[in-house]
C-alpha atoms as a PDB file:
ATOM      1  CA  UNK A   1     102.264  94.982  61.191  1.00  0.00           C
ATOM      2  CA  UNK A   2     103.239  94.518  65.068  1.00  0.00           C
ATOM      3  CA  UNK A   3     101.304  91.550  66.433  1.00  0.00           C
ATOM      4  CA  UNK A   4     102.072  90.366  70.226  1.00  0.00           C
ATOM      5  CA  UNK A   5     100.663  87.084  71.080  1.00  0.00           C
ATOM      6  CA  UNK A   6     100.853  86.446  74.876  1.00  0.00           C
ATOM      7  CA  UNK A   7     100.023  82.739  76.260  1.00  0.00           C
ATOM      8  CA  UNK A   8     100.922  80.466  79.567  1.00  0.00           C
ATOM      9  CA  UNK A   9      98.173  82.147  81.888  1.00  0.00           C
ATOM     10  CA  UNK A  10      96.234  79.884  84.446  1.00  0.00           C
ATOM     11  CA  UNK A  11      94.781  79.460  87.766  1.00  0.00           C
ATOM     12  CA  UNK A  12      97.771  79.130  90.493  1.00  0.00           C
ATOM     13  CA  UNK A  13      98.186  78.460  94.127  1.00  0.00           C
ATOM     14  CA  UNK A  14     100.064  80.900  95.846  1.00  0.00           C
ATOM     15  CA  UNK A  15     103.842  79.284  95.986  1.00  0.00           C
ATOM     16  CA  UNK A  16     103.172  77.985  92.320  1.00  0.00           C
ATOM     17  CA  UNK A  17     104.822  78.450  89.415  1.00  0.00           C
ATOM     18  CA  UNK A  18     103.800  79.740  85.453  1.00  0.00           C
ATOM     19  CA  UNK A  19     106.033  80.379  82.727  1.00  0.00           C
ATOM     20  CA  UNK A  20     104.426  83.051  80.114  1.00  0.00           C
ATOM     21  CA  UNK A  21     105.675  82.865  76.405  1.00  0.00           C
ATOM     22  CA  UNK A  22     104.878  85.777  74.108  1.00  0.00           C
ATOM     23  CA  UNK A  23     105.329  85.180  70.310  1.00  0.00           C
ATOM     24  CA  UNK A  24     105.964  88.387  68.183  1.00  0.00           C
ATOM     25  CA  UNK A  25     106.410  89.818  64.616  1.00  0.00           C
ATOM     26  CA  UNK A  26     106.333  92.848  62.719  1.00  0.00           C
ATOM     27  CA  UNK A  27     109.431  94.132  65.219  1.00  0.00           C
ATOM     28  CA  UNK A  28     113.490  93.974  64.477  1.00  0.00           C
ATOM     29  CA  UNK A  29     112.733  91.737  67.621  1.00  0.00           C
ATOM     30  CA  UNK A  30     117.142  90.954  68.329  1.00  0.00           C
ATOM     31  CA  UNK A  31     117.944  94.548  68.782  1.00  0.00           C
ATOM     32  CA  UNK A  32     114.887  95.771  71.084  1.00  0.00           C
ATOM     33  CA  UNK A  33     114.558  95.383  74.275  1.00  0.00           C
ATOM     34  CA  UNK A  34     111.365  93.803  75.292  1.00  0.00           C
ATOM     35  CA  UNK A  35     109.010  93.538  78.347  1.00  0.00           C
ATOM     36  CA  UNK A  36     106.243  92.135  80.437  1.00  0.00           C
ATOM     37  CA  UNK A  37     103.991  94.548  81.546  1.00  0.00           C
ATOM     38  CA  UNK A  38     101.189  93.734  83.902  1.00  0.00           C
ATOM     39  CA  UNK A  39      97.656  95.029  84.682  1.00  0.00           C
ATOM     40  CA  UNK A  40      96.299  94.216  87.989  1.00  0.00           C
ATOM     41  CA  UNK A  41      91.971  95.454  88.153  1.00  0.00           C
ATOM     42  CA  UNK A  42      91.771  99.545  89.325  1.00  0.00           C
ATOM     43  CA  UNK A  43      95.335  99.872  88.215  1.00  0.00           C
ATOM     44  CA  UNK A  44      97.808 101.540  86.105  1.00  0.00           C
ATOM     45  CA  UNK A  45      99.778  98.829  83.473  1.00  0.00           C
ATOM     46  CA  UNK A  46     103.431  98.554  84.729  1.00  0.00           C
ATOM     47  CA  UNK A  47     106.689  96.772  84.227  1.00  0.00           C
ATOM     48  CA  UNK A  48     107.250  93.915  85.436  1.00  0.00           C
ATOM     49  CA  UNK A  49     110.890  93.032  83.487  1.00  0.00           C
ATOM     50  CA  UNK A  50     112.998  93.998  80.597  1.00  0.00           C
ATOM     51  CA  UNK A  51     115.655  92.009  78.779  1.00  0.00           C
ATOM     52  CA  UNK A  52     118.123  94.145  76.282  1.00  0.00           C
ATOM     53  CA  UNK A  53     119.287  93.162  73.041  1.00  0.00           C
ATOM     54  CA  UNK A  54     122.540  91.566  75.343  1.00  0.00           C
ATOM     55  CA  UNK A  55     120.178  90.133  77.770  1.00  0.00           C
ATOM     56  CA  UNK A  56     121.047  92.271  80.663  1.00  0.00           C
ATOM     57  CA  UNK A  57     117.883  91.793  82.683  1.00  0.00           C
ATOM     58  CA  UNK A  58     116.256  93.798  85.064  1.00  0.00           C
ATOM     59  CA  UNK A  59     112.981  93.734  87.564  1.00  0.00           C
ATOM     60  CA  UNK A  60     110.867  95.426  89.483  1.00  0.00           C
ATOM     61  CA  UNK A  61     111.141  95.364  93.312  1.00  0.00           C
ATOM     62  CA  UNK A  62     108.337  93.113  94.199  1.00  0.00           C
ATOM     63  CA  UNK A  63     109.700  90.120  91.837  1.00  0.00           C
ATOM     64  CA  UNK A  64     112.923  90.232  92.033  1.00  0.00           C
ATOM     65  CA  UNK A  65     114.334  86.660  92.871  1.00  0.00           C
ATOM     66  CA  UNK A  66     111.299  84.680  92.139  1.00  0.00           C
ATOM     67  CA  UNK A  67     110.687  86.189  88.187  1.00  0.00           C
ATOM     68  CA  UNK A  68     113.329  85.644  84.926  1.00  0.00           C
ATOM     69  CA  UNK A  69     112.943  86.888  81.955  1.00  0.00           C
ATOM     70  CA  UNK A  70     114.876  85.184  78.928  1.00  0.00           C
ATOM     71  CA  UNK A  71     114.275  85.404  75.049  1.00  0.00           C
ATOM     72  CA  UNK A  72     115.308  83.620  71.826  1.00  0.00           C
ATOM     73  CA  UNK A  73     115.786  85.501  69.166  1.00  0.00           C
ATOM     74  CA  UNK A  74     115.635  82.584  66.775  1.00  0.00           C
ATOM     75  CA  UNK A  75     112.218  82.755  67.635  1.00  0.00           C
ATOM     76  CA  UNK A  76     111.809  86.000  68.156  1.00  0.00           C
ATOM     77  CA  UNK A  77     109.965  84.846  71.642  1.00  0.00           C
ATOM     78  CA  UNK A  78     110.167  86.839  75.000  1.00  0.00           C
ATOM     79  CA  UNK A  79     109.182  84.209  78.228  1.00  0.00           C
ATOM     80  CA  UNK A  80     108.516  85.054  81.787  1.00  0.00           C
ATOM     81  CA  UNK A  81     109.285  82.659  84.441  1.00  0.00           C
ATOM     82  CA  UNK A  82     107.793  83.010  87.418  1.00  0.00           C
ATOM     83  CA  UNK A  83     108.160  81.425  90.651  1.00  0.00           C
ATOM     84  CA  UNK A  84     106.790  81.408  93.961  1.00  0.00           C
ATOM     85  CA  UNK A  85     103.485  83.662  93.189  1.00  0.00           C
ATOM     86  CA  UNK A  86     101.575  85.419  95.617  1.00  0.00           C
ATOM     87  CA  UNK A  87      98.154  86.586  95.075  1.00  0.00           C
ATOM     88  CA  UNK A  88      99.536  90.180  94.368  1.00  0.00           C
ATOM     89  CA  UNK A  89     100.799  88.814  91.127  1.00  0.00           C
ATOM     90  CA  UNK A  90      97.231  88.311  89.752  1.00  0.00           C
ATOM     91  CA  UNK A  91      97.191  90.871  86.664  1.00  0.00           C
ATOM     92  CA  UNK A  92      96.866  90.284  83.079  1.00  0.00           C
ATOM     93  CA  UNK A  93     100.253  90.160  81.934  1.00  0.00           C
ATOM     94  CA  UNK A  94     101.474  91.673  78.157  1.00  0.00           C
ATOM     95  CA  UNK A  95     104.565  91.459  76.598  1.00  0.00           C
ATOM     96  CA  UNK A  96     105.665  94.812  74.583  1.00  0.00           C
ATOM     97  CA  UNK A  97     109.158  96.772  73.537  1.00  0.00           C
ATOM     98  CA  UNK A  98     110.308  98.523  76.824  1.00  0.00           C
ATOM     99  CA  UNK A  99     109.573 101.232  76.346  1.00  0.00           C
ATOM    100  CA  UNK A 100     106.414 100.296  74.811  1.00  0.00           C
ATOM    101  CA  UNK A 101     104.701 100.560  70.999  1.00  0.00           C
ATOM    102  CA  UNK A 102     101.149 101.737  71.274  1.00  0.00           C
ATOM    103  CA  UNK A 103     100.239  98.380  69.798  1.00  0.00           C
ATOM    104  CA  UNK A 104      99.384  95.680  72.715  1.00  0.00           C
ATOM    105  CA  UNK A 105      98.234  91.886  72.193  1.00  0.00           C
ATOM    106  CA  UNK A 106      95.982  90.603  74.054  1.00  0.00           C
ATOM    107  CA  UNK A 107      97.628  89.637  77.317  1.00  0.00           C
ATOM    108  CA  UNK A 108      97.201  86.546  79.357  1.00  0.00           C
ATOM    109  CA  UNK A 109      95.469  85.985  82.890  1.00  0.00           C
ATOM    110  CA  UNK A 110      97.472  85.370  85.712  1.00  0.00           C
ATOM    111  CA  UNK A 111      95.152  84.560  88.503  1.00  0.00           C
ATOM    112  CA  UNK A 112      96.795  83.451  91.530  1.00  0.00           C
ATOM    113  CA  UNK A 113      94.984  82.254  94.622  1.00  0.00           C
ATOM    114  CA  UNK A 114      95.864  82.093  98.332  1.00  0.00           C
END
């Protein structure tokens, strides 16, 4: 059974800083790429990052530089670093194989204010 189990949501000034953590089983979690995904109200879910089985990253446009995206595989754990948020970050953010199982978690609140 896949289970995702986002966490590391909060309240954040714009300029802060969050790191997300997403804790997973039921996947061969060291040879799948995984992702954060984000929802943002009125919108479609999209992807945020993706790290491969041989970490080669890669990001969307609008968080380039200020988001990273590492795992351990030890712990079969995907994290989300982010940096320097602006209030266009606010979303709920999931974690999920890129590209994604129809299974989601629950997600985490990112609320970011100006």
């Amino acid at each position: 059974q896949v289970r995702l189990v986002e966490s590391g949501g909060g309240l954040v000034q714009a300029g802060g800083s969050l790191r997300l953590s997403c804790a997973t089983s039921g996947i061969i979690f060291n040879i799948l790429t995984m992702g954060w995904y984000r929802q943002a109200p009125g919108k479609q879910r999209e992807l945020v990052a993706h790290i491969t089985s041989l970490d080669i990253t890669n990001y969307r446009d609008s968080v380039k530089g200020r988001f990273t995206i590492s795992r351990d595989n030890a712990k079969k754990t995907v994290y989300l670093q982010m940096n320097s948020l602006k209030p266009e970050d606010t979303a709920v953010y999931y974690c999920n194989v890129a590209p994604s199982l129809p299974q989601w978690g629950q997600g985490t609140q990112v609320t970011v204010s100006s």
